[in-house]
PDB file of N, CA and C in Angstrom:
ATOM      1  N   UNK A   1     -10.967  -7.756 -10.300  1.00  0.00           N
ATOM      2  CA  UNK A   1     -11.813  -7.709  -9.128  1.00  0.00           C
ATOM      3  C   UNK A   1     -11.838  -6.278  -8.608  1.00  0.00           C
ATOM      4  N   UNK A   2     -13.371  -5.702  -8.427  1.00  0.00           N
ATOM      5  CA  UNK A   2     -13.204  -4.671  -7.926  1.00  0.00           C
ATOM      6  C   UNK A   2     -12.996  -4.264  -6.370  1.00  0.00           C
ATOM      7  N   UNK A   3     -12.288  -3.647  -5.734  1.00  0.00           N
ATOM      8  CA  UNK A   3     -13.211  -3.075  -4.433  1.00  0.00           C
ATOM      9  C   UNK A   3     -13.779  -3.154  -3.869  1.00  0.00           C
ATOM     10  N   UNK A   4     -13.954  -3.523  -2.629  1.00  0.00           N
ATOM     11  CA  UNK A   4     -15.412  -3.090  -1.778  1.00  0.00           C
ATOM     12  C   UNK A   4     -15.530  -1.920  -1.318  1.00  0.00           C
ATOM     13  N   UNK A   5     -14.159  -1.451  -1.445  1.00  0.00           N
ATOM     14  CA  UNK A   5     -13.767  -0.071  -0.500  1.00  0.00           C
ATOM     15  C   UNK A   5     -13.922   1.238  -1.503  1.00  0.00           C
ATOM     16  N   UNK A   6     -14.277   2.017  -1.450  1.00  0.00           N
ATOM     17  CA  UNK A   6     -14.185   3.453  -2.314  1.00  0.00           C
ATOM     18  C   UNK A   6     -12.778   4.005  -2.369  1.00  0.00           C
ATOM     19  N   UNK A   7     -12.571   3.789  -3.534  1.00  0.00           N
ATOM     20  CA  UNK A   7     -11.009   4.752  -3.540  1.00  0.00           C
ATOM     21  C   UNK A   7     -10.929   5.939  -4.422  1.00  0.00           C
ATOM     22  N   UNK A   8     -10.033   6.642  -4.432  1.00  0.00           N
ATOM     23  CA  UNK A   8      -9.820   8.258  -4.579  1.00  0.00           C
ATOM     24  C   UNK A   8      -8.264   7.436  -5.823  1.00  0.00           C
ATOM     25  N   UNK A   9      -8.443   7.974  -7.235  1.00  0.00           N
ATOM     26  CA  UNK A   9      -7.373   7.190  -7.801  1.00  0.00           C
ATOM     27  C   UNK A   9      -7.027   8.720  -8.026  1.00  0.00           C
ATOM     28  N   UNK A  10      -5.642   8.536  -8.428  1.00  0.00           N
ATOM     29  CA  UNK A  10      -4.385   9.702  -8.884  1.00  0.00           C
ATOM     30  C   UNK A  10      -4.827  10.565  -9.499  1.00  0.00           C
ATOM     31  N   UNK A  11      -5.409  10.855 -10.412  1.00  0.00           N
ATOM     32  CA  UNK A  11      -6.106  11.397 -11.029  1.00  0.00           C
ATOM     33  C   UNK A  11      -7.212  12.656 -10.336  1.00  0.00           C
ATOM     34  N   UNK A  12      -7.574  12.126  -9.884  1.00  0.00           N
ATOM     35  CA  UNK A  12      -8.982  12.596  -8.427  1.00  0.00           C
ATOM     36  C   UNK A  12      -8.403  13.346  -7.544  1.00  0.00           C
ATOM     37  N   UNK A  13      -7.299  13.062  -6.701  1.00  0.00           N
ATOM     38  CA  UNK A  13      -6.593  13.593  -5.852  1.00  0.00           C
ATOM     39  C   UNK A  13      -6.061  14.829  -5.700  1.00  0.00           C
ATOM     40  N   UNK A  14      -6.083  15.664  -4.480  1.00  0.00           N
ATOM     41  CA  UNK A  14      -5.774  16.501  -4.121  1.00  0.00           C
ATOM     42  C   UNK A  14      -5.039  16.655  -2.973  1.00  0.00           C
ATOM     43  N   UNK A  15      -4.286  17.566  -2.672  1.00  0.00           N
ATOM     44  CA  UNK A  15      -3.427  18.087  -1.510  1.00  0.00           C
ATOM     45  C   UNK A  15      -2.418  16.775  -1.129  1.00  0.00           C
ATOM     46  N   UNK A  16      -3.246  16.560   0.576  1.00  0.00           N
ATOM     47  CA  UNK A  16      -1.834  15.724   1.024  1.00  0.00           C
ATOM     48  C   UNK A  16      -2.134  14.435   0.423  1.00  0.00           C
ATOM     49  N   UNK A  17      -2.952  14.053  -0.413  1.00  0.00           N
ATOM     50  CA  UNK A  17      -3.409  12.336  -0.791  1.00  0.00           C
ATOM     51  C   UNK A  17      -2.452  12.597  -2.552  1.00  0.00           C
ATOM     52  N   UNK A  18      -2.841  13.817  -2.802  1.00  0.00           N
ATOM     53  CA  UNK A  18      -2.377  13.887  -4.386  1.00  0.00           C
ATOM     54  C   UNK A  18      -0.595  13.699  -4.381  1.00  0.00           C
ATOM     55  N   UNK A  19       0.063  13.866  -2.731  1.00  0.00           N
ATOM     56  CA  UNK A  19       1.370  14.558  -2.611  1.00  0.00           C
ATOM     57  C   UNK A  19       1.744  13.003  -2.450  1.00  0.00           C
ATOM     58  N   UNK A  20       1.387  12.120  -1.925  1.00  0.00           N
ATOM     59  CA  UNK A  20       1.667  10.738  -1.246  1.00  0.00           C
ATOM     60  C   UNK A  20       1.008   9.964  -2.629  1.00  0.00           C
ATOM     61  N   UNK A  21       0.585  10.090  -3.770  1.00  0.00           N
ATOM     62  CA  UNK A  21       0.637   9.202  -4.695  1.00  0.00           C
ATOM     63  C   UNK A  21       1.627   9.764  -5.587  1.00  0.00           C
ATOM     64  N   UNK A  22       2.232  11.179  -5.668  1.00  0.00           N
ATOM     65  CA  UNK A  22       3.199  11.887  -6.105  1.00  0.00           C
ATOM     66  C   UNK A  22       3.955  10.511  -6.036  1.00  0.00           C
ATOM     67  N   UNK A  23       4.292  10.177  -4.980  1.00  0.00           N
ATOM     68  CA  UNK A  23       5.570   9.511  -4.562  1.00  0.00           C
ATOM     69  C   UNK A  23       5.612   8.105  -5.119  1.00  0.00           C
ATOM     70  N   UNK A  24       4.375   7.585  -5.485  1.00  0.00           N
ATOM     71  CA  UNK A  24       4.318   6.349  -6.733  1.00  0.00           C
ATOM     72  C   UNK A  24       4.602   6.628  -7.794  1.00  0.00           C
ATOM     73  N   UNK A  25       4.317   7.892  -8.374  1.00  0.00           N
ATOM     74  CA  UNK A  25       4.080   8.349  -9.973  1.00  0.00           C
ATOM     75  C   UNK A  25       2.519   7.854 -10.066  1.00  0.00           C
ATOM     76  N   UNK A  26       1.737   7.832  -9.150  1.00  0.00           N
ATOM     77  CA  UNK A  26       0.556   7.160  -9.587  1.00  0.00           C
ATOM     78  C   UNK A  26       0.078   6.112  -9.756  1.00  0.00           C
ATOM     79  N   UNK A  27       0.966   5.082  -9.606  1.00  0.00           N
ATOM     80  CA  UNK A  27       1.199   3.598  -9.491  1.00  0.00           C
ATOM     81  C   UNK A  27       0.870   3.257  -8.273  1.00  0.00           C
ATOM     82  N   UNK A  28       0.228   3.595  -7.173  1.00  0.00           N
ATOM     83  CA  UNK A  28       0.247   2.929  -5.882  1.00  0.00           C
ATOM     84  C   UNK A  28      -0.807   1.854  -6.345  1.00  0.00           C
ATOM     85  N   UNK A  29      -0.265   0.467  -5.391  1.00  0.00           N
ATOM     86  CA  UNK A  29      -1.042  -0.995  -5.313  1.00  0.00           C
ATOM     87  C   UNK A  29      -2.774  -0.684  -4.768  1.00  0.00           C
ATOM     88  N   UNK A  30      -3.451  -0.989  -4.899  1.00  0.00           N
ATOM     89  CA  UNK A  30      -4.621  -0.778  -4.378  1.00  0.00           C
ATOM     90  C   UNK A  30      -4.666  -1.345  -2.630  1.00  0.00           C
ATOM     91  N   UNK A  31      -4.067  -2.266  -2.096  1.00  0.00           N
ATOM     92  CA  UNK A  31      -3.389  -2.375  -1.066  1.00  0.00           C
ATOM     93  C   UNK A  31      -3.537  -1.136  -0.158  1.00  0.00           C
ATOM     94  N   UNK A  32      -3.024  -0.477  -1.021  1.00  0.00           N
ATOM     95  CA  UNK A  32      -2.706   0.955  -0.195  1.00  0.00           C
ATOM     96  C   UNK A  32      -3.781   2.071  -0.362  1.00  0.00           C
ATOM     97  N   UNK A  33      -3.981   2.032  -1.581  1.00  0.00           N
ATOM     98  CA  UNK A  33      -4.800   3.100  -2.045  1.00  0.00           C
ATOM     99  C   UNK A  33      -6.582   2.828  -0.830  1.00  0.00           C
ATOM    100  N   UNK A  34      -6.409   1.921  -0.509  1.00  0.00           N
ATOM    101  CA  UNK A  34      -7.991   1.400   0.038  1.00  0.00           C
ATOM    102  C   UNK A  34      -7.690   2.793   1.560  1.00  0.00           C
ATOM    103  N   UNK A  35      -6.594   3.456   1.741  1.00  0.00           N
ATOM    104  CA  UNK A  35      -6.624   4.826   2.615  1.00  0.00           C
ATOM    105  C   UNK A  35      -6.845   5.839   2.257  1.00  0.00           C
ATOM    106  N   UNK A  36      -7.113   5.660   1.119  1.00  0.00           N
ATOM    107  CA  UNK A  36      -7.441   7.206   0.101  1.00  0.00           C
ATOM    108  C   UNK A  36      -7.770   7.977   0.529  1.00  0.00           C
ATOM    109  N   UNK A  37      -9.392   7.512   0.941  1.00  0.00           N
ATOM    110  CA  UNK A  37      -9.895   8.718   1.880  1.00  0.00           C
ATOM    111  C   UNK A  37      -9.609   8.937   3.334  1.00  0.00           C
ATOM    112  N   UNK A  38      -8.911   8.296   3.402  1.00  0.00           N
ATOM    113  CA  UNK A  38      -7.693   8.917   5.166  1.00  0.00           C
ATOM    114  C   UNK A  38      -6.549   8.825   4.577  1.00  0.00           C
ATOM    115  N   UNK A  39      -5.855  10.470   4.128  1.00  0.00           N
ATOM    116  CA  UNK A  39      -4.466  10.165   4.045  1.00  0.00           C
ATOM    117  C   UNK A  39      -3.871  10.316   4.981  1.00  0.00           C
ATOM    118  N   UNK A  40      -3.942  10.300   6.135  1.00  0.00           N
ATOM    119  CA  UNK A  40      -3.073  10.255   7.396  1.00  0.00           C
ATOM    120  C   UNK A  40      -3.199   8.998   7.321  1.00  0.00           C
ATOM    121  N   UNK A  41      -4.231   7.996   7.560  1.00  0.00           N
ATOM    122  CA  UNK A  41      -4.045   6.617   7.554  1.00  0.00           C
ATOM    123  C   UNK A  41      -2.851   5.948   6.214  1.00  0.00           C
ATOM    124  N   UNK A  42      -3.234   6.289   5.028  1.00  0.00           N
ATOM    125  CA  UNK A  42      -1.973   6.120   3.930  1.00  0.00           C
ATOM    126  C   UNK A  42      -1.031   6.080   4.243  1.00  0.00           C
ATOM    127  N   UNK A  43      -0.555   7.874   4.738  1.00  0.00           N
ATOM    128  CA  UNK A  43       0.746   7.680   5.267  1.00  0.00           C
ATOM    129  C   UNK A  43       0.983   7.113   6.109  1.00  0.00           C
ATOM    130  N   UNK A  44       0.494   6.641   7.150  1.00  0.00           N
ATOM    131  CA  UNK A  44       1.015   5.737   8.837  1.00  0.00           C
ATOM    132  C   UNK A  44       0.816   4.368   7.897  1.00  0.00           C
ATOM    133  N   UNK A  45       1.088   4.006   6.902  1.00  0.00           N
ATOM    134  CA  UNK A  45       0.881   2.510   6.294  1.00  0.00           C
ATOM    135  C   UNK A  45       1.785   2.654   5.674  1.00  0.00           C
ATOM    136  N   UNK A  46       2.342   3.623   4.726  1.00  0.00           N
ATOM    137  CA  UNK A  46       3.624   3.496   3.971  1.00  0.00           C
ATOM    138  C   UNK A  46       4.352   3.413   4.598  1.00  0.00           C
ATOM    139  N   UNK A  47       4.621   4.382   5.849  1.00  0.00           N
ATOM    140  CA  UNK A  47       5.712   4.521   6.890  1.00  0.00           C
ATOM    141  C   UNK A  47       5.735   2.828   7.484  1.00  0.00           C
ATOM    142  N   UNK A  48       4.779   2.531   7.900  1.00  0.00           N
ATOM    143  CA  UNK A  48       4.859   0.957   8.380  1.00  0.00           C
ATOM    144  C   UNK A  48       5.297  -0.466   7.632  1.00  0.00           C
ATOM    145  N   UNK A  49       4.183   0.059   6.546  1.00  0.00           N
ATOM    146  CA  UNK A  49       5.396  -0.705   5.280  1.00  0.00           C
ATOM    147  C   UNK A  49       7.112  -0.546   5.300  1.00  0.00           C
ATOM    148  N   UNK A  50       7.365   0.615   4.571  1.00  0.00           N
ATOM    149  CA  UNK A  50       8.543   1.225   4.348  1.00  0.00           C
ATOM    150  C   UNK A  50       9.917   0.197   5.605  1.00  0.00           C
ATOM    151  N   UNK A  51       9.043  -0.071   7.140  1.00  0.00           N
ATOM    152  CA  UNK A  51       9.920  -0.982   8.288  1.00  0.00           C
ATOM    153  C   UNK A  51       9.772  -2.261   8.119  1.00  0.00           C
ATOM    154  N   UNK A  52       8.545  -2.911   7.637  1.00  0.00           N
ATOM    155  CA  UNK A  52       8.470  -4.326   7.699  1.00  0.00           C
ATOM    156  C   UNK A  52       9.125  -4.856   6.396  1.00  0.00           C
ATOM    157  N   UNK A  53       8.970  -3.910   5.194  1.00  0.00           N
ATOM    158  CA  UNK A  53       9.607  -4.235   4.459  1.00  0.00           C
ATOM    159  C   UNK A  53      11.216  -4.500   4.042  1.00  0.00           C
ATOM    160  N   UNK A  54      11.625  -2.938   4.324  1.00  0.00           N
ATOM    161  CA  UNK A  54      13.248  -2.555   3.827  1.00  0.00           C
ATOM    162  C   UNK A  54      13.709  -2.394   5.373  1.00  0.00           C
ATOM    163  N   UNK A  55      13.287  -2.165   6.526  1.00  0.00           N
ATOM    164  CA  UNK A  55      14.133  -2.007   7.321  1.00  0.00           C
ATOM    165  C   UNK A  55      14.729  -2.990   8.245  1.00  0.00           C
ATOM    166  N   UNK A  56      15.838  -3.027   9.097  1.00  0.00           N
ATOM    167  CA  UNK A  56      16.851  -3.743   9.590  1.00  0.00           C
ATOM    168  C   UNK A  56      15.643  -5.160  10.396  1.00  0.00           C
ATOM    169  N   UNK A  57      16.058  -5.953   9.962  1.00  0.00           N
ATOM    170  CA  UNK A  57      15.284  -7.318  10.140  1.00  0.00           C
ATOM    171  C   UNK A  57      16.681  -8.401   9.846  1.00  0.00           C
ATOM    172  N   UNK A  58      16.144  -9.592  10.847  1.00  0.00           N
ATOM    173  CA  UNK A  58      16.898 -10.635  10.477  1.00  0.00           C
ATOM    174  C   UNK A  58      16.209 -11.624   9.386  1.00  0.00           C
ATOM    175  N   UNK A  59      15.045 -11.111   8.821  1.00  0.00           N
ATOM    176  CA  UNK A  59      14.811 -11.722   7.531  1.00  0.00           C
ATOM    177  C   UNK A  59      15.198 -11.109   6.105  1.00  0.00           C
ATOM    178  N   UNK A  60      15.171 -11.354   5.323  1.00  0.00           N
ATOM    179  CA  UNK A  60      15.526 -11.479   4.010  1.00  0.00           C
ATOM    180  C   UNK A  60      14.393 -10.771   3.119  1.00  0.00           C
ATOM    181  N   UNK A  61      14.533  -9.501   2.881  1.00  0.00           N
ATOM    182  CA  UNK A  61      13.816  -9.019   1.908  1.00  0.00           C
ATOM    183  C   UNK A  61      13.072  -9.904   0.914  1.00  0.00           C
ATOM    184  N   UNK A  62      13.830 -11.066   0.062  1.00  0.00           N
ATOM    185  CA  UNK A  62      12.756 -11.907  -0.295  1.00  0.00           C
ATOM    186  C   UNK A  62      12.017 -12.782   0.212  1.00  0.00           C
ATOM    187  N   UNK A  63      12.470 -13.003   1.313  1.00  0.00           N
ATOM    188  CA  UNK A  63      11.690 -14.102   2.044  1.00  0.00           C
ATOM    189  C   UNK A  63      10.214 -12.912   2.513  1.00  0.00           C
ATOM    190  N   UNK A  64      10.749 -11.446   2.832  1.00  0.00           N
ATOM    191  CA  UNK A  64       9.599 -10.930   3.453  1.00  0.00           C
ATOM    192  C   UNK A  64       8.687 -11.282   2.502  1.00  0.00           C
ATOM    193  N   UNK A  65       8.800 -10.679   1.125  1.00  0.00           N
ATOM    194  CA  UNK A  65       7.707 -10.108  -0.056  1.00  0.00           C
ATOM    195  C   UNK A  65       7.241 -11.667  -0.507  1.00  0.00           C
ATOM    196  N   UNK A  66       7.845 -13.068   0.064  1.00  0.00           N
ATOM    197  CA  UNK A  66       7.105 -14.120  -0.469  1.00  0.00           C
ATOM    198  C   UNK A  66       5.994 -14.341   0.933  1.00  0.00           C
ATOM    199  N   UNK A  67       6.504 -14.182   2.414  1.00  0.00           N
ATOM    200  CA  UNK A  67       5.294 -13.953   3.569  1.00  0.00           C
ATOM    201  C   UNK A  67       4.381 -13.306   3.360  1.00  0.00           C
ATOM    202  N   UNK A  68       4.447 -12.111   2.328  1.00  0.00           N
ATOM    203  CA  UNK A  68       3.047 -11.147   2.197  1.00  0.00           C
ATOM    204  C   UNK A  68       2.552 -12.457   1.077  1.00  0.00           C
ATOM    205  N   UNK A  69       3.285 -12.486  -0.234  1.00  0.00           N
ATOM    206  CA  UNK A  69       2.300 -13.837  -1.295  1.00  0.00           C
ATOM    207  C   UNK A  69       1.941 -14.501  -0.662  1.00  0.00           C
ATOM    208  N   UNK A  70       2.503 -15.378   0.689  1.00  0.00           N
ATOM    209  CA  UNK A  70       1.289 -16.118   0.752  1.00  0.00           C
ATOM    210  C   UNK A  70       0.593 -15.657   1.850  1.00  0.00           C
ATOM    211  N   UNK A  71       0.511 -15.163   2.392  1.00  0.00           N
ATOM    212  CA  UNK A  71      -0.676 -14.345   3.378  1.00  0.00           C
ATOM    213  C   UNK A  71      -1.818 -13.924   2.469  1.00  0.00           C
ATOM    214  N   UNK A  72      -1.507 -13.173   1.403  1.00  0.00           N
ATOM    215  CA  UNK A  72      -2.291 -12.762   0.413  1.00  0.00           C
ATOM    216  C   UNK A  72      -3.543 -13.697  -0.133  1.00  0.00           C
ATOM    217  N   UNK A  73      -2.361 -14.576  -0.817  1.00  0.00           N
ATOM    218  CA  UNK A  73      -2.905 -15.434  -1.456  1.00  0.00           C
ATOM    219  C   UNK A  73      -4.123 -16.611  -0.190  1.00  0.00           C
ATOM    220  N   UNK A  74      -3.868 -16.610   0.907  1.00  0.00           N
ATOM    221  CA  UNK A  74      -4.311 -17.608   2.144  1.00  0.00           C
ATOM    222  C   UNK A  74      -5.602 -16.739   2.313  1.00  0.00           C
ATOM    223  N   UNK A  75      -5.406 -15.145   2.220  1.00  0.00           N
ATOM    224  CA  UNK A  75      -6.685 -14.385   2.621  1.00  0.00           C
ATOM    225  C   UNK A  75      -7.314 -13.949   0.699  1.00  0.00           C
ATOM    226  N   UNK A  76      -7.276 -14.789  -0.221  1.00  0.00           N
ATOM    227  CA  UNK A  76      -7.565 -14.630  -1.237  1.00  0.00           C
ATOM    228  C   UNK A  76      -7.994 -13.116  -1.897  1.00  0.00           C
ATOM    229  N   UNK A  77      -6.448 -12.481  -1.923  1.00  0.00           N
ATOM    230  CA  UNK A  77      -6.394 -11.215  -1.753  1.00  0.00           C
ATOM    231  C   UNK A  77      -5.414 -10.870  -2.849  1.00  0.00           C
ATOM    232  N   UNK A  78      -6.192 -10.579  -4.126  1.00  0.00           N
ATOM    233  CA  UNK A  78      -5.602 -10.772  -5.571  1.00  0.00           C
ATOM    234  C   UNK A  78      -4.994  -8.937  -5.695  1.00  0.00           C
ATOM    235  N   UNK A  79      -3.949  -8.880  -5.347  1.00  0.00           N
ATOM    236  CA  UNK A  79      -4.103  -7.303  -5.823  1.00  0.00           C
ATOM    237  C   UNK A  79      -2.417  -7.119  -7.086  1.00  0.00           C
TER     238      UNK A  79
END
C-alpha cells in the first residue's frame, strides 16, 4: 500500500532529515517517515516516541508495542 503522503526516502535526503534517518541506517517505518518533509516535525515524533515507548511507565514495553497493533490495526493502518 502506497502513501497518501509524499515522502523524502534515505536515499533523497539531505542535511537535518538525511542526519535523523542516519539514526535508522535507513530503515525508518513509514510511520515516521510521513515527516520527511518537516524534519523538525520527525524529530518532535521520535523524541515522543522514544517516551511512550522505552520510557519510565507503569506499563510493559510489550503490552505498549501490542496497544500500537491494535490501534493500528482498528485504524487499518498496515505499515
Amino acid at each position: 500500500m502506497d502513501s497518501r503522503i509524499k515522502m523524502i526516502e534515505s536515499d533523497e535526503a539531505d542535511g537535518k532529515l538525511e542526519e535523523l534517518y542516519d539514526r535508522f541506517n535507513g530503515k525508518m517505518a513509514n510511520i515516521l517517515k510521513v515527516h520527511s518533509l518537516n524534519p523538525k516535525s520527525l524529530e518532535a515524533h521520535l523524541n515522543y516516541y522514544k517516551v511512550i515507548m522505552f520510557g519510565k511507565s507503569p506499563l510493559k514495553r510489550d503490552l505498549r508495542e501490542m496497544i500500537a497493533t491494535v490501534v493500528s490495526s482498528t485504524n487499518e493502518c498496515f505499515y
